[in-house]
PDB file of N, CA and C in Angstrom:
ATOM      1  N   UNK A   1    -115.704  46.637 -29.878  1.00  0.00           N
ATOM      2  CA  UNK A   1    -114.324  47.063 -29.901  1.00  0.00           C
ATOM      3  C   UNK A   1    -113.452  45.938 -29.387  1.00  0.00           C
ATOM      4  N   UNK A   2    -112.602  45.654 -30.515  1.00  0.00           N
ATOM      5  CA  UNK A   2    -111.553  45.008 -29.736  1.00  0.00           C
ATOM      6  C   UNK A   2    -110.034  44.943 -30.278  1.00  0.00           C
ATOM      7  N   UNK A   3    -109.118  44.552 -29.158  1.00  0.00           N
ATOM      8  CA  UNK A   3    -107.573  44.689 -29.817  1.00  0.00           C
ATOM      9  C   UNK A   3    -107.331  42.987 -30.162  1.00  0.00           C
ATOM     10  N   UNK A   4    -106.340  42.768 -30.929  1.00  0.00           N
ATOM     11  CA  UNK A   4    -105.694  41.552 -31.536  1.00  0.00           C
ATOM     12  C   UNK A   4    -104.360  42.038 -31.765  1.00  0.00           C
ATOM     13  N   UNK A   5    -103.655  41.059 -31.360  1.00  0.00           N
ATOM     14  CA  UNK A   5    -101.971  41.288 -31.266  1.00  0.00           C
ATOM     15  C   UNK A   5    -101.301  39.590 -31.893  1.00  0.00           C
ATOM     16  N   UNK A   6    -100.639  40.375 -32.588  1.00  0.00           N
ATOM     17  CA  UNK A   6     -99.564  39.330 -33.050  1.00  0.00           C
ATOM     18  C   UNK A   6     -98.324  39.708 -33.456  1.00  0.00           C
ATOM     19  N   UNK A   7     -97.269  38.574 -33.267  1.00  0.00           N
ATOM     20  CA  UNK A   7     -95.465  39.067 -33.800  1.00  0.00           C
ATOM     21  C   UNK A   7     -95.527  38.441 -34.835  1.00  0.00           C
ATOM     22  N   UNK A   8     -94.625  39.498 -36.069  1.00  0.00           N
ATOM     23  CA  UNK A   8     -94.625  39.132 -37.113  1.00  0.00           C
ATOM     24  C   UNK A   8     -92.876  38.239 -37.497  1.00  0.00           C
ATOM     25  N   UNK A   9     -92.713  37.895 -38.534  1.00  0.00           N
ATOM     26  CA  UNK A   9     -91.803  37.074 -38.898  1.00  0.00           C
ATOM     27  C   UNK A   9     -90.061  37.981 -38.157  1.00  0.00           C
ATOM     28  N   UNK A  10     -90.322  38.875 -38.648  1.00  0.00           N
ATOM     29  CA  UNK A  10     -89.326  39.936 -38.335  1.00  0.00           C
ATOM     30  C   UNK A  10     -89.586  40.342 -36.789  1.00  0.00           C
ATOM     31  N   UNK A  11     -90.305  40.030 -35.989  1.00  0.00           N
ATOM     32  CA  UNK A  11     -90.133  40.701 -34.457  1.00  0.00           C
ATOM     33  C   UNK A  11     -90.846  41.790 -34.588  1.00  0.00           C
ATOM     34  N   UNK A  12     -91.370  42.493 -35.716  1.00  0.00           N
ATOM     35  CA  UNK A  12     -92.701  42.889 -34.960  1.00  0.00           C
ATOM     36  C   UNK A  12     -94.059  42.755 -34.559  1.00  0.00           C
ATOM     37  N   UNK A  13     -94.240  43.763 -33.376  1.00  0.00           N
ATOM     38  CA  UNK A  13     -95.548  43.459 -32.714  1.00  0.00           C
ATOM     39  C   UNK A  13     -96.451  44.425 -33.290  1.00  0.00           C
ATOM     40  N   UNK A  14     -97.656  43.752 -33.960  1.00  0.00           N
ATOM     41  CA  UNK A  14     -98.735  44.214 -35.144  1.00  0.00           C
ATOM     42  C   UNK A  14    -100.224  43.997 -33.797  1.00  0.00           C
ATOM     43  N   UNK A  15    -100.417  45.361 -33.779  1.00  0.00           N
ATOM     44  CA  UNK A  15    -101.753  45.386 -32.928  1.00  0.00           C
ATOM     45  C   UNK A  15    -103.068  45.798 -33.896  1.00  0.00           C
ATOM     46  N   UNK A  16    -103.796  45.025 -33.549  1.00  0.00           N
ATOM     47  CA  UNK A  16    -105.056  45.428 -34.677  1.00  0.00           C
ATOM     48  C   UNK A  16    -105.978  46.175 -33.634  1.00  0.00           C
ATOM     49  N   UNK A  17    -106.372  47.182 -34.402  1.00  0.00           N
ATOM     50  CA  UNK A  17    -107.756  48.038 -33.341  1.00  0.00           C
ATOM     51  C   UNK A  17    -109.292  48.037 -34.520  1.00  0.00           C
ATOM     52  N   UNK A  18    -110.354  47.113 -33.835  1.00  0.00           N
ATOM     53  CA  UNK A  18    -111.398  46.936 -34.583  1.00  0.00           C
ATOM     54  C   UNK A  18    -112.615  48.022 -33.726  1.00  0.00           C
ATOM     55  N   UNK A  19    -112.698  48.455 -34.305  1.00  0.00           N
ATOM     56  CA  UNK A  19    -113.905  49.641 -34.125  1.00  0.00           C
ATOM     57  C   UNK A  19    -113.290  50.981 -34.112  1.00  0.00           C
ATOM     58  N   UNK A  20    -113.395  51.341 -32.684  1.00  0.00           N
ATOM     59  CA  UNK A  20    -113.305  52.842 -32.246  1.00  0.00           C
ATOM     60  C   UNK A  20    -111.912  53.139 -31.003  1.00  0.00           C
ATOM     61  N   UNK A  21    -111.066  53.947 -30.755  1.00  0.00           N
ATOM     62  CA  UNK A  21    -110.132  53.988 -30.114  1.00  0.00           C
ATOM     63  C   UNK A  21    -110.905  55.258 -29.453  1.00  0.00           C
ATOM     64  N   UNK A  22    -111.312  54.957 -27.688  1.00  0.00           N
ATOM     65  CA  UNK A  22    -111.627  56.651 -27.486  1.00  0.00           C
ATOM     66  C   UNK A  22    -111.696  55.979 -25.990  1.00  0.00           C
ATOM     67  N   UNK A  23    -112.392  56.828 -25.268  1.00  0.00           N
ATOM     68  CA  UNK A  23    -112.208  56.933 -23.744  1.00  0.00           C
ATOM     69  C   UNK A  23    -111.980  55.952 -23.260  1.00  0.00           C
ATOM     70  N   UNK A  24    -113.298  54.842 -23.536  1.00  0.00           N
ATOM     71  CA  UNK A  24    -113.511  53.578 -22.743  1.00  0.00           C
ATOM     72  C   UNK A  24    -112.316  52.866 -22.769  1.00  0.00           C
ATOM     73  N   UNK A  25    -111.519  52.719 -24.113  1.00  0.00           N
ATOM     74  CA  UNK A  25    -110.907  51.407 -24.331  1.00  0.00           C
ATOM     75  C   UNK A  25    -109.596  51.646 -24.499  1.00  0.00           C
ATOM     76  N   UNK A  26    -109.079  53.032 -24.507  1.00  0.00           N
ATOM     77  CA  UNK A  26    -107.739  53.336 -24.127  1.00  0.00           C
ATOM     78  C   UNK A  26    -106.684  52.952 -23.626  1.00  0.00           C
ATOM     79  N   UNK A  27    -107.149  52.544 -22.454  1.00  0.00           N
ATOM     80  CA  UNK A  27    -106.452  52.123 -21.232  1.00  0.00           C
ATOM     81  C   UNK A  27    -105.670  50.643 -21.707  1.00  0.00           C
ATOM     82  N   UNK A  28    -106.936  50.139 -22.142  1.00  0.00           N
ATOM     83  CA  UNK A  28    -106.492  48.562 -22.766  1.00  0.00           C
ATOM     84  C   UNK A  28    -105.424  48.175 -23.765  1.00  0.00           C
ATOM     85  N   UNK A  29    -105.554  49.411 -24.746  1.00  0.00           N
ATOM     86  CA  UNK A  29    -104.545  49.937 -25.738  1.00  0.00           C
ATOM     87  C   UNK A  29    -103.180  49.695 -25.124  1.00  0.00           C
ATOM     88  N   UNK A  30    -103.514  50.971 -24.205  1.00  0.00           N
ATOM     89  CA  UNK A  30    -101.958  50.578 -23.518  1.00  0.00           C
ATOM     90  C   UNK A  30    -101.138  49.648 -22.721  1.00  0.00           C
ATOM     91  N   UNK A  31    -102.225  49.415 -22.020  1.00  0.00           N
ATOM     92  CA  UNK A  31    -101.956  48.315 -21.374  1.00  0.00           C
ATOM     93  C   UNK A  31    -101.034  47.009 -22.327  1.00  0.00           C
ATOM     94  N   UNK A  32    -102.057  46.830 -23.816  1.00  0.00           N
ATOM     95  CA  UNK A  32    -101.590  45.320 -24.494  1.00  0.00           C
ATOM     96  C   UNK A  32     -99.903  46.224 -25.050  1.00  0.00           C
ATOM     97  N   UNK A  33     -99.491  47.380 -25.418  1.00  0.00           N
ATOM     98  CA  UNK A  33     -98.353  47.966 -26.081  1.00  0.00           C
ATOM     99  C   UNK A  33     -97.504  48.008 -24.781  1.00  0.00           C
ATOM    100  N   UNK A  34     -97.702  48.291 -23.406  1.00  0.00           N
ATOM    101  CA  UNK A  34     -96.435  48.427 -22.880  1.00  0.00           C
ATOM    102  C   UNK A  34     -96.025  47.102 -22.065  1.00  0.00           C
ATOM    103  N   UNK A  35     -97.340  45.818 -21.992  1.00  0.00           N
ATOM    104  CA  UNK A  35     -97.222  44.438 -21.927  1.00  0.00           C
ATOM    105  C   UNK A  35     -96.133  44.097 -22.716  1.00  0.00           C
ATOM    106  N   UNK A  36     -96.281  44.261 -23.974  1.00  0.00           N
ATOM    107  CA  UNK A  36     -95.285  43.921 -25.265  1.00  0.00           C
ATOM    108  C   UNK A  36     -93.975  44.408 -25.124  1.00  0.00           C
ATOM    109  N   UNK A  37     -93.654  45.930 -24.735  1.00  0.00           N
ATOM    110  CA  UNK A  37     -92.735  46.632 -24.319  1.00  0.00           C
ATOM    111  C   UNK A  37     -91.897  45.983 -23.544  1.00  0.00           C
ATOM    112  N   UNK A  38     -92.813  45.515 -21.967  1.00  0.00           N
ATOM    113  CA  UNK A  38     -92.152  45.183 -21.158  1.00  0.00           C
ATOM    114  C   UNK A  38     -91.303  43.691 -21.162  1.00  0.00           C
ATOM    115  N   UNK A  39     -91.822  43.057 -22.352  1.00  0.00           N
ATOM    116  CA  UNK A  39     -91.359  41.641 -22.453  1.00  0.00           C
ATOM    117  C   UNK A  39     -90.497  41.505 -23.566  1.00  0.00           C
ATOM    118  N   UNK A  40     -90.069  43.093 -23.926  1.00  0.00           N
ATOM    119  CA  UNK A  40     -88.701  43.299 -24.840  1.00  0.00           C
ATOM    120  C   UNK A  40     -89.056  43.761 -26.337  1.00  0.00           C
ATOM    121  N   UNK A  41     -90.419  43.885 -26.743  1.00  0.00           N
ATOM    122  CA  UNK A  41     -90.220  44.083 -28.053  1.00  0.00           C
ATOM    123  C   UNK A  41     -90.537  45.823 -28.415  1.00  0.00           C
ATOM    124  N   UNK A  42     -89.602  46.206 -29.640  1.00  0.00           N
ATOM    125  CA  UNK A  42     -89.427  47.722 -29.486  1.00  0.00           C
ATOM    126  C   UNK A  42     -89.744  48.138 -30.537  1.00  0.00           C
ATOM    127  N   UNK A  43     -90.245  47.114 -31.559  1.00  0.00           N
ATOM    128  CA  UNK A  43     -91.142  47.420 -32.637  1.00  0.00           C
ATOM    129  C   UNK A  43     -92.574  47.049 -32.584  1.00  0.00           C
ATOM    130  N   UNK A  44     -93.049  48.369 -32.832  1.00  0.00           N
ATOM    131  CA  UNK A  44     -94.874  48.020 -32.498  1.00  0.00           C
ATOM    132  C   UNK A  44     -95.292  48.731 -33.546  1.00  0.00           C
ATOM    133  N   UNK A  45     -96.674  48.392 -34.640  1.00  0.00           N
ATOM    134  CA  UNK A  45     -97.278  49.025 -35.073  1.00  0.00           C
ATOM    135  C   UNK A  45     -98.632  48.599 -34.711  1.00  0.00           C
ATOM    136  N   UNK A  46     -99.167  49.930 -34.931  1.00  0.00           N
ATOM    137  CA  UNK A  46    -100.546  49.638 -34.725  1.00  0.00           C
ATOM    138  C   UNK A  46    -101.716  49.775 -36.113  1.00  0.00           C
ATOM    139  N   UNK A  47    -102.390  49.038 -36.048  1.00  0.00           N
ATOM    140  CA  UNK A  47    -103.599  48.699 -37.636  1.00  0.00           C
ATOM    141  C   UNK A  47    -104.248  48.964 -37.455  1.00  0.00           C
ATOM    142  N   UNK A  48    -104.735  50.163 -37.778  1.00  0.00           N
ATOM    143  CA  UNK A  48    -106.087  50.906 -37.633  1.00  0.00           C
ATOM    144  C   UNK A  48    -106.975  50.934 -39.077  1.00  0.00           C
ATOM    145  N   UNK A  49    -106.563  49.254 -39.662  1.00  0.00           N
ATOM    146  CA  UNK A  49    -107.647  49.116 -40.966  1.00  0.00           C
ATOM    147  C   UNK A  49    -109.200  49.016 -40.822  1.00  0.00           C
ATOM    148  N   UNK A  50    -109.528  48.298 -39.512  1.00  0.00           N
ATOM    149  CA  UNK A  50    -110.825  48.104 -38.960  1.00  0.00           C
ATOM    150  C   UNK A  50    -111.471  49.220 -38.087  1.00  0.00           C
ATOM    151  N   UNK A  51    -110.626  50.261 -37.907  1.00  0.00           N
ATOM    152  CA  UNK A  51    -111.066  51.318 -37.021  1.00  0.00           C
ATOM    153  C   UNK A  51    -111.616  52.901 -37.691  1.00  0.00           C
ATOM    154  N   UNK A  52    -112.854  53.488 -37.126  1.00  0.00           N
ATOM    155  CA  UNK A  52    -113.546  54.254 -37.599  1.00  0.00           C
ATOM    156  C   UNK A  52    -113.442  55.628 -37.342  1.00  0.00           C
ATOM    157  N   UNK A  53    -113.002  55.638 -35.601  1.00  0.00           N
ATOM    158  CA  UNK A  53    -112.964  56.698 -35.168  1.00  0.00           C
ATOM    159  C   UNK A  53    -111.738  56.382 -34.567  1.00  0.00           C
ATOM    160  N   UNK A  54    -111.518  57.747 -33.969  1.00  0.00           N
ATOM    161  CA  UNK A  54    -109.996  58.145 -32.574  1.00  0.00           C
ATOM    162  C   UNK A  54    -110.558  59.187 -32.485  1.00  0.00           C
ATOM    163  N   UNK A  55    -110.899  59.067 -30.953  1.00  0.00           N
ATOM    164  CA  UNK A  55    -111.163  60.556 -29.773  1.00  0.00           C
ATOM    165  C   UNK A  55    -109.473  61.227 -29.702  1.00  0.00           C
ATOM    166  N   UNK A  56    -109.936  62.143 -28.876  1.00  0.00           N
ATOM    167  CA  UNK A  56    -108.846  62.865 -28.196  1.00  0.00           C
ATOM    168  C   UNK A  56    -108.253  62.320 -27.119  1.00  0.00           C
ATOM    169  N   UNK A  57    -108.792  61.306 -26.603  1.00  0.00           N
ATOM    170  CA  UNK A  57    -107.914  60.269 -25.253  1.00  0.00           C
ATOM    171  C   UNK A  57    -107.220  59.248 -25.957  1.00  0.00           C
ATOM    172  N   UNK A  58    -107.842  58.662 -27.349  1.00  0.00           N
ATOM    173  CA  UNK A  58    -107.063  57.796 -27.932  1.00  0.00           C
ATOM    174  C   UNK A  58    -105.644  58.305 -28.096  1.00  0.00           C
ATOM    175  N   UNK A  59    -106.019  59.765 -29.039  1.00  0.00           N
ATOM    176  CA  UNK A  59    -104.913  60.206 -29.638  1.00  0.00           C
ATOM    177  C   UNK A  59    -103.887  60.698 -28.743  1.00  0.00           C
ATOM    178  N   UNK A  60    -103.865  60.987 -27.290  1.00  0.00           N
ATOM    179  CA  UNK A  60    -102.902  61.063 -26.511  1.00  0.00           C
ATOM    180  C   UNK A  60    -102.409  59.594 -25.469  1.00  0.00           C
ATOM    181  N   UNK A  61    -103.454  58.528 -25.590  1.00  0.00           N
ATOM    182  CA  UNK A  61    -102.635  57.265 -25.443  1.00  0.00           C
ATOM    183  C   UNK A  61    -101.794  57.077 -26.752  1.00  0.00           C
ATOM    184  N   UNK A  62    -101.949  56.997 -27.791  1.00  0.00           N
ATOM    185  CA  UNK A  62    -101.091  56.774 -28.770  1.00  0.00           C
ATOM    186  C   UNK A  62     -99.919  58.163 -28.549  1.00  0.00           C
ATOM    187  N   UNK A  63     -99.726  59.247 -28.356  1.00  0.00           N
ATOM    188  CA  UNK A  63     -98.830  60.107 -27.792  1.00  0.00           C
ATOM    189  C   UNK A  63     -97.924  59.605 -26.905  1.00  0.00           C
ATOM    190  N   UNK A  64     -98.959  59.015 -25.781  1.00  0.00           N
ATOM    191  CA  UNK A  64     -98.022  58.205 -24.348  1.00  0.00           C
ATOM    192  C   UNK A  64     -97.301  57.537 -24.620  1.00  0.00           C
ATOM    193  N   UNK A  65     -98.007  56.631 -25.746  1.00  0.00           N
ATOM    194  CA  UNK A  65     -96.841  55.116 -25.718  1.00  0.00           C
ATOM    195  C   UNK A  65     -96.268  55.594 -26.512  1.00  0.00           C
ATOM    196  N   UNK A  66     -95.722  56.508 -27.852  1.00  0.00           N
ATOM    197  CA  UNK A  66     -94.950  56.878 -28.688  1.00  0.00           C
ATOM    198  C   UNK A  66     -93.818  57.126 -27.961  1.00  0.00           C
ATOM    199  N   UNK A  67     -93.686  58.212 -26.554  1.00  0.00           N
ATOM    200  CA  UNK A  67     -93.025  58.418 -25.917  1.00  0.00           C
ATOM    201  C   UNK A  67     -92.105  57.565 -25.071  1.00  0.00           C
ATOM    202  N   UNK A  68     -93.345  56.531 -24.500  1.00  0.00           N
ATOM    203  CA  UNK A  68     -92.458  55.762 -23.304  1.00  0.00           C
ATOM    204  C   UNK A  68     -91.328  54.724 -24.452  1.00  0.00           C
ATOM    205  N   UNK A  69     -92.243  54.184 -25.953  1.00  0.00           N
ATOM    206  CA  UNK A  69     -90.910  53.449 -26.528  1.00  0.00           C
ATOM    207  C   UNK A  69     -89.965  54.109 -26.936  1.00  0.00           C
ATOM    208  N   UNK A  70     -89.764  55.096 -27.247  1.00  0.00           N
ATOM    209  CA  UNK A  70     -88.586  55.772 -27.304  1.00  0.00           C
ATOM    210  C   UNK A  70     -87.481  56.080 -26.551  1.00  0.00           C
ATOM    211  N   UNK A  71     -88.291  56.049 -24.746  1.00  0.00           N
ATOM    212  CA  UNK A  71     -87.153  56.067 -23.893  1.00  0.00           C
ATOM    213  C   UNK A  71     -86.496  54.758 -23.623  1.00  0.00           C
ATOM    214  N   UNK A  72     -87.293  53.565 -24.084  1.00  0.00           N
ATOM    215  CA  UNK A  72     -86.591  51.994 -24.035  1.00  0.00           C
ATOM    216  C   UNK A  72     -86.040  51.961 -25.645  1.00  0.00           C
ATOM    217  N   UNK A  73     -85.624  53.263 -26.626  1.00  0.00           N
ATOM    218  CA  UNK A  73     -84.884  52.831 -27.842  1.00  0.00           C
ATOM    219  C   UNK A  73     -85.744  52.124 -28.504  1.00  0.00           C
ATOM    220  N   UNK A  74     -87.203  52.245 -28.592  1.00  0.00           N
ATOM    221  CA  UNK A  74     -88.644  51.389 -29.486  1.00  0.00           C
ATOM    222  C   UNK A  74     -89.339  52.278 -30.489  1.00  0.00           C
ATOM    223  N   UNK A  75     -90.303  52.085 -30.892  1.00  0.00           N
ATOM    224  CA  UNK A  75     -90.887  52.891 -32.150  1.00  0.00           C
ATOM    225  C   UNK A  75     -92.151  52.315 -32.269  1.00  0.00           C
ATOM    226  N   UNK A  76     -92.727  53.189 -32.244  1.00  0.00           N
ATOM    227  CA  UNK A  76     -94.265  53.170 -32.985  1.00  0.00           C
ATOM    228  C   UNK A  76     -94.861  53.605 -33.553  1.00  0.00           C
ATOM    229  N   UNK A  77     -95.443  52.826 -34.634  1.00  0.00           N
ATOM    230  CA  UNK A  77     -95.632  53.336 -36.208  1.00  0.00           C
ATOM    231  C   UNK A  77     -97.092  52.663 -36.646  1.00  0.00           C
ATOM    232  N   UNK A  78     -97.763  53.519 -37.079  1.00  0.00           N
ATOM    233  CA  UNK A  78     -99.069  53.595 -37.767  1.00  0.00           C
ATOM    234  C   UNK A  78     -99.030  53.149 -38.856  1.00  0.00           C
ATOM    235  N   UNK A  79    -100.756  52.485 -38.874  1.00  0.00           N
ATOM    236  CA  UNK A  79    -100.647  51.708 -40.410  1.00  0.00           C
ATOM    237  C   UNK A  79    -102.126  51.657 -40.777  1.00  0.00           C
ATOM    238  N   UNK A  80    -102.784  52.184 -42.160  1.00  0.00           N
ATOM    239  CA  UNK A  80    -103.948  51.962 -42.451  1.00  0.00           C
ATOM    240  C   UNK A  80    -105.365  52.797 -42.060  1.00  0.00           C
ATOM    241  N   UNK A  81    -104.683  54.119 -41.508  1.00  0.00           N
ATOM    242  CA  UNK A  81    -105.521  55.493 -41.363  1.00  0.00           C
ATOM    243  C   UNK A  81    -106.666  54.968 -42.821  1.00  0.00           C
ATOM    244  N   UNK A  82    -107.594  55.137 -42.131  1.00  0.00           N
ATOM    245  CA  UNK A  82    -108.944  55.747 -43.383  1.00  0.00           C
ATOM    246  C   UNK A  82    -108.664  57.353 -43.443  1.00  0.00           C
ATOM    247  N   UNK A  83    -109.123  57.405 -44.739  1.00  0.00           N
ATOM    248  CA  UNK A  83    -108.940  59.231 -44.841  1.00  0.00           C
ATOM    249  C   UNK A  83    -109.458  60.154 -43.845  1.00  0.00           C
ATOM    250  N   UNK A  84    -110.363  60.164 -43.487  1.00  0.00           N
ATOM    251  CA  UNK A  84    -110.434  60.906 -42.420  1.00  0.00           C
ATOM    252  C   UNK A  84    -109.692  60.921 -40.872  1.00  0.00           C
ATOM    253  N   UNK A  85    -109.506  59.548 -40.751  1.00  0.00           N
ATOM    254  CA  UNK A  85    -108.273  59.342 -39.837  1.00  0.00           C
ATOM    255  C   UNK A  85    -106.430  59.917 -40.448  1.00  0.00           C
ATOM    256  N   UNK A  86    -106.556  59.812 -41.340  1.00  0.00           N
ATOM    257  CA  UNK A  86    -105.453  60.385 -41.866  1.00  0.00           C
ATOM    258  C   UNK A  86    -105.667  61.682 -41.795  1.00  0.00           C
ATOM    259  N   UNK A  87    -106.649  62.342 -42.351  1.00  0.00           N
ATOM    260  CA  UNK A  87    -106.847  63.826 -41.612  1.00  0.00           C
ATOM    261  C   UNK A  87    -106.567  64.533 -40.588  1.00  0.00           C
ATOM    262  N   UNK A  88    -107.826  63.701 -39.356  1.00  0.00           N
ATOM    263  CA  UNK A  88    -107.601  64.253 -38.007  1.00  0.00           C
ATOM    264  C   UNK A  88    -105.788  64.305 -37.496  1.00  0.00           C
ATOM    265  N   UNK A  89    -104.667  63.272 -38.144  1.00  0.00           N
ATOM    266  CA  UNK A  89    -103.172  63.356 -38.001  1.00  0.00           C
ATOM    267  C   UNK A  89    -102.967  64.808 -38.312  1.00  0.00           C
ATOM    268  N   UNK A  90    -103.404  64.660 -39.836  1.00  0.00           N
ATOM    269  CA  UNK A  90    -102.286  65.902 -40.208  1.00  0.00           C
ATOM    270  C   UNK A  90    -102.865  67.066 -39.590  1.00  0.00           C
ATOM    271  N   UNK A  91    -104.009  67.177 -39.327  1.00  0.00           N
ATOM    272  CA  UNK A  91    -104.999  68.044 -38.797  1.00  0.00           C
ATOM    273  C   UNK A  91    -104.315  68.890 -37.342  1.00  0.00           C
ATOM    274  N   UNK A  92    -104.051  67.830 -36.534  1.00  0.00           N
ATOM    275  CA  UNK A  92    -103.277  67.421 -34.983  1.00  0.00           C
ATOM    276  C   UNK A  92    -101.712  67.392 -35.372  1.00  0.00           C
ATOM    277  N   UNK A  93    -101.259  67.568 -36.320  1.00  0.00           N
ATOM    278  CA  UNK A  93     -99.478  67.963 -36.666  1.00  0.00           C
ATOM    279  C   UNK A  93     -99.365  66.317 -36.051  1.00  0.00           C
ATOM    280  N   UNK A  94    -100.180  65.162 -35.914  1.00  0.00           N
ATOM    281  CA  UNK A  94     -99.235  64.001 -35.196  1.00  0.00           C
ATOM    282  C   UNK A  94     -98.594  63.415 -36.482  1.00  0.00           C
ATOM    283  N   UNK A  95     -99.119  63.884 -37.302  1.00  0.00           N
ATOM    284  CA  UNK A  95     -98.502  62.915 -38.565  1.00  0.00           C
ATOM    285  C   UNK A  95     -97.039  63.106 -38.845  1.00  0.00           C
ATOM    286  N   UNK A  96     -96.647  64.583 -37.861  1.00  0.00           N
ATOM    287  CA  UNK A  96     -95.240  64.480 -38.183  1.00  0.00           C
ATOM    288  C   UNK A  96     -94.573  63.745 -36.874  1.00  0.00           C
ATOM    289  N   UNK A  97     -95.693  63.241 -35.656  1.00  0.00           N
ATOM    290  CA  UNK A  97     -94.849  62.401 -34.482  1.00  0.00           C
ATOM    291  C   UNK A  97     -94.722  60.856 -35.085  1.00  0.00           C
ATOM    292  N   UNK A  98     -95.418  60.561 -36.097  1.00  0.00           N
ATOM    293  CA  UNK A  98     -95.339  59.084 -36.221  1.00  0.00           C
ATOM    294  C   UNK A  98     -95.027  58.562 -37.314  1.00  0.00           C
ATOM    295  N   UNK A  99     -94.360  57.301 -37.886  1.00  0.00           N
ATOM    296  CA  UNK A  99     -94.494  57.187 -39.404  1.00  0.00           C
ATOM    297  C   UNK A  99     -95.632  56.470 -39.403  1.00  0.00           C
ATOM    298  N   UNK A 100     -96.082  56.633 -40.621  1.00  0.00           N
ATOM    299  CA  UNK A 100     -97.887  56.436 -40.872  1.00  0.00           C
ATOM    300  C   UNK A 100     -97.436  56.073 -42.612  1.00  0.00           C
ATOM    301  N   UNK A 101     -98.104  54.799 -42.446  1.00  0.00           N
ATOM    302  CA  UNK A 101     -97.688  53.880 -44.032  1.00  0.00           C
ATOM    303  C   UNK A 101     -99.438  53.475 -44.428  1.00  0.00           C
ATOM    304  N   UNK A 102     -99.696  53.312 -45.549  1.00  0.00           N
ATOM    305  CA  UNK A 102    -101.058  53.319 -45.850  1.00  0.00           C
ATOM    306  C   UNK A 102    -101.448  51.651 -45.517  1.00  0.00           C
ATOM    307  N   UNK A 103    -100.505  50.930 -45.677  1.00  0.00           N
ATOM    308  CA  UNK A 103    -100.578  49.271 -45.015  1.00  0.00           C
ATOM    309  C   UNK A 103     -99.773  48.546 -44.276  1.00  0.00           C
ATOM    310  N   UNK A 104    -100.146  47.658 -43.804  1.00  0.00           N
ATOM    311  CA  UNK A 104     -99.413  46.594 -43.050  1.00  0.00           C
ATOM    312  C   UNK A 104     -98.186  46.138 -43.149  1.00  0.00           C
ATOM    313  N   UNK A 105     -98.550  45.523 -44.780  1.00  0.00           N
ATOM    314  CA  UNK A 105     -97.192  45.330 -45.624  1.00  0.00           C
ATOM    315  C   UNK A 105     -96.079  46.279 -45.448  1.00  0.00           C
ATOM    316  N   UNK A 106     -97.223  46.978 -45.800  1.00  0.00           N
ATOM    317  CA  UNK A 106     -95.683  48.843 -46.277  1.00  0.00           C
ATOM    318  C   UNK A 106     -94.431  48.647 -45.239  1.00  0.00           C
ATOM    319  N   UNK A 107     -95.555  48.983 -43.813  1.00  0.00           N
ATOM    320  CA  UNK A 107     -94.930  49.498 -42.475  1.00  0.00           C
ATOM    321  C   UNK A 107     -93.604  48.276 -42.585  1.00  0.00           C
ATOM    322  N   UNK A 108     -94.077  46.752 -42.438  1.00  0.00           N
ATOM    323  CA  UNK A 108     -93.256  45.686 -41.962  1.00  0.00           C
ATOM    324  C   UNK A 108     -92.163  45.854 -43.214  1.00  0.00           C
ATOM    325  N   UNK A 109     -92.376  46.141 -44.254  1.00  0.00           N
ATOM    326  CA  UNK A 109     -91.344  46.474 -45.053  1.00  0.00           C
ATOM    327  C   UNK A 109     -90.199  47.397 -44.813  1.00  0.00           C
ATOM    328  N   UNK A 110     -90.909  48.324 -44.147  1.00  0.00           N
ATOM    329  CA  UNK A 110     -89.603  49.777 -44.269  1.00  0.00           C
ATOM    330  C   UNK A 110     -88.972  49.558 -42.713  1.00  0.00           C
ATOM    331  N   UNK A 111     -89.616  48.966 -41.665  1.00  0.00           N
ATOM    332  CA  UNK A 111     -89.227  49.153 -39.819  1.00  0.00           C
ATOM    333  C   UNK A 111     -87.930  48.831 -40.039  1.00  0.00           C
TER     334      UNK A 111
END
């Protein structure tokens, strides 16, 4: 498991999650999104093209930070659900907390 972060041409911050998002590695999640936060940037998506699973701790760190950028006027937006990850969203009603674009491209297109 690991995260990769980069800013894109436009100012956003594109986090890649390779494997699994669940108990262990949560923390780290947040940690690298409210790092980013705190050093001003209020566009974040996250790339879950390499990722297989999301527990139930993932899916309420991704809840947390949805929340805290919103109270700094930020946004965070999903990108690249596999179908069953796209499931467990609509499954969990989060698909109506987040915008969720099927790619990378898409997302940096529409923010």
């Amino acid at each position: 498991m690991s995260f990769t972060m980069r800013k894109d041409a436009s100012g956003v911050v594109v986090v890649g999650v390779d494997g699994q998002l669940i108990v262990s590695n949560r923390h780290e999640l947040k940690q690298k999104v409210l790092d980013a936060a705190d050093g001003g940037a209020r566009k974040i998506l996250v790339d879950f093209s390499d990722t297989g699973y999301i527990d139930s701790s993932g899916l309420g760190a991704l809840v947390s930070l949805a929340k805290k950028l919103r109270e700094v006027d930020g946004e965070l937006r999903l990108a690249g659900l596999n179908e069953d990850l796209r499931t467990l969203f609509e499954l969990t009603k989060l698909d109506t907390l987040f915008t969720i674009t099927e790619t990378v491209d898409d997302a940096l297109k529409k923010f």
